[in-house]
Protein backbone atom coordinates (compact mmCIF):
# COMPACT_ATOMS: atom_id res chain seq x y z
CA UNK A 1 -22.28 36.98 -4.89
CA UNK A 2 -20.89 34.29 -7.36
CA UNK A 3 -18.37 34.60 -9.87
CA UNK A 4 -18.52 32.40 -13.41
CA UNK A 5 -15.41 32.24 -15.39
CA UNK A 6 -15.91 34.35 -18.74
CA UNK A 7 -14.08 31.79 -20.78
CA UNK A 8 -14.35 28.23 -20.10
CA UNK A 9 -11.71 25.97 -21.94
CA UNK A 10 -13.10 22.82 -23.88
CA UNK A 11 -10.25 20.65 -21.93
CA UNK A 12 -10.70 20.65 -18.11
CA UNK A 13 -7.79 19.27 -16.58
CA UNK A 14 -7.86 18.93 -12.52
CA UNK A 15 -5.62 20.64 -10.82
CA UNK A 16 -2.64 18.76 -8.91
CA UNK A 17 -3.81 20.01 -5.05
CA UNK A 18 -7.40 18.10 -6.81
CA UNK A 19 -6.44 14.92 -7.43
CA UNK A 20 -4.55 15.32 -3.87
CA UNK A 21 -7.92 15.30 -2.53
CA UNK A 22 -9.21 12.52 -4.55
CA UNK A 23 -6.58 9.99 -3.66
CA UNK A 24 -6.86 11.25 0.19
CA UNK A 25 -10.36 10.63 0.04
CA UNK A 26 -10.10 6.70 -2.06
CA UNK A 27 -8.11 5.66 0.54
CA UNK A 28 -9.55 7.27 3.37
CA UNK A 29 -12.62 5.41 2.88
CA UNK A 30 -11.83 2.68 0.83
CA UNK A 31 -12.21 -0.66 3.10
CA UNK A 32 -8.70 -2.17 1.51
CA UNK A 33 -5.17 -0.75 0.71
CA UNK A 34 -6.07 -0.93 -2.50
CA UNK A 35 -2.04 0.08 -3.39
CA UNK A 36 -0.04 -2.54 -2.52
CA UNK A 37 3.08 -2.45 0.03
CA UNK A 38 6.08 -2.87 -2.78
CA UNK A 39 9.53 -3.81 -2.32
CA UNK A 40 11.95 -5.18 -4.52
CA UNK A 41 15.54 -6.59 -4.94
CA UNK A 42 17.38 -7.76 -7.74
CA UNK A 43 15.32 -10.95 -8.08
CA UNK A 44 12.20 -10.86 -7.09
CA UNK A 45 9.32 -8.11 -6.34
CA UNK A 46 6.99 -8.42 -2.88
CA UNK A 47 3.64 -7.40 -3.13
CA UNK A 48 1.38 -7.12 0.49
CA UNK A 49 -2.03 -6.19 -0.05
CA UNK A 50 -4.81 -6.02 3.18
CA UNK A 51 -7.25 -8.55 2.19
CA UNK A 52 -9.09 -9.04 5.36
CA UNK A 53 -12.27 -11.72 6.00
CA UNK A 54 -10.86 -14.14 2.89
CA UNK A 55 -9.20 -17.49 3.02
CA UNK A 56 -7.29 -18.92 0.48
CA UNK A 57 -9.78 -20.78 -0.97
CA UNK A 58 -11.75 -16.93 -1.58
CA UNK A 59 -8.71 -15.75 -3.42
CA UNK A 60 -7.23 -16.51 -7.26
CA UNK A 61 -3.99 -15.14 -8.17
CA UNK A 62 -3.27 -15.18 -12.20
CA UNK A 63 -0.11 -14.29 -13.54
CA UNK A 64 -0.08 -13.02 -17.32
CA UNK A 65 3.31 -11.44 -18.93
CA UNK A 66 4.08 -8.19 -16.44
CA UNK A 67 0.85 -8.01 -15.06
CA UNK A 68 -0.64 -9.71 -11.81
CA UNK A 69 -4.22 -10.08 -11.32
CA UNK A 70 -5.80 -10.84 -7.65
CA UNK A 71 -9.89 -11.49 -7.51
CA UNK A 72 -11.84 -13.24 -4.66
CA UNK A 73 -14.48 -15.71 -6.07
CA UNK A 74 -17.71 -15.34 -6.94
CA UNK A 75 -19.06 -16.94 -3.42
CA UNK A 76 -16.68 -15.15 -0.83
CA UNK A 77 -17.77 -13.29 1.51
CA UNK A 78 -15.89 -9.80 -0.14
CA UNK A 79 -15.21 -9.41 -3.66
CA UNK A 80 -12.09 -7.93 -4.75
CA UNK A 81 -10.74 -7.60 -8.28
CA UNK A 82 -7.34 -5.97 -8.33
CA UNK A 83 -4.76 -5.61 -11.47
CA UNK A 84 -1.13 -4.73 -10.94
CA UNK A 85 1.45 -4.31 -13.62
CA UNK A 86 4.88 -4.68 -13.20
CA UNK A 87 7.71 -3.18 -14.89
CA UNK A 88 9.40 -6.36 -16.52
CA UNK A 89 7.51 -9.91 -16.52
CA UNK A 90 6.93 -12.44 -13.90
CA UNK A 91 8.72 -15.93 -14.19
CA UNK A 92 6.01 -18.12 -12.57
CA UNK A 93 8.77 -20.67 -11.59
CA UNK A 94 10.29 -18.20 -8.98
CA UNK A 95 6.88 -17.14 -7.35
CA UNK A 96 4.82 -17.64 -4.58
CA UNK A 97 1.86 -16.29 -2.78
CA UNK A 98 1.09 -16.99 0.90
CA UNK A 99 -2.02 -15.21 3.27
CA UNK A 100 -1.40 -15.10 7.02
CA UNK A 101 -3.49 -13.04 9.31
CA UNK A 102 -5.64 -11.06 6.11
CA UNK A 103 -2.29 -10.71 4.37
CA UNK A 104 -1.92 -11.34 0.86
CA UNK A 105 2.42 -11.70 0.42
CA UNK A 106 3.34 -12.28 -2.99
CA UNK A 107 7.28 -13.03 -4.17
CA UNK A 108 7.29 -12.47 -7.75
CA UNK A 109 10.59 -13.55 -9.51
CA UNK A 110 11.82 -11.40 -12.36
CA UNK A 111 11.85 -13.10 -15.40
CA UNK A 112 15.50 -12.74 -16.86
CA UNK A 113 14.60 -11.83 -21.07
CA UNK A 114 16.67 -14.73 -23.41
CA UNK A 115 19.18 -13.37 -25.46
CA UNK A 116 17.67 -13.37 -28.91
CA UNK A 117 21.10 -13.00 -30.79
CA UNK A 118 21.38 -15.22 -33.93
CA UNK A 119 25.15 -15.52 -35.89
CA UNK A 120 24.32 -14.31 -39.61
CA UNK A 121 26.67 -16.31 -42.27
CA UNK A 122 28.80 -13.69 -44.66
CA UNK A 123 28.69 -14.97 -48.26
């Protein structure tokens, strides 16, 4: 015997325990961490991300405002496009990227904002 639900909303929103499920089973089966290992001091973030079977001459790492994006070219033997934003912008200056054994590492240095204060004349 089935049961239908008498009155059907016209927003479905997934439960919590579903989405559960749905990150369990993107990561299960997904063949790279596509979240990256994260940790951070007052200077800098590190990003790690699995990138396995690519060389550093596969990868390109572009750095925009807050947001980092990692792709493998077009004639590598994976492709990987990734997109990462982070919660204050990146000062290039300060960062690196280095891949050792199928690990991307990235440093990226906080960009510290300029004061934007300007000294108004009284009349």
């Amino acid at each position: 015997m089935f049961f239908t639900p008498t009155h059907r909303s016209a927003h479905f929103a997934p439960r919590a325990h579903d989405r559960a499920f749905e990150r369990f089973v993107n990561e299960a089966f997904a063949g790279a961490r596509r979240s990256p290992l994260v940790e951070q001091d007052d200077k800098s973030w590190t990003l790690s991300l699995d990138v396995p079977g690519l060389s550093r001459e596969d990868l390109s790492v572009a750095i925009e405002g807050a947001v980092v994006r990692i792709e493998s070219k077009a004639e590598a033997k994976r492709q990987i496009k990734l997109a990462y934003e982070l919660p204050q912008a990146i000062d290039l200056a300060t960062s690196e990227a280095k891949l050792e054994n199928g690990v991307l590492t990235l440093k990226l240095g906080k960009l510290v904002p300029a004061s934007q204060v300007s000294n108004l004349q009284i009349n």
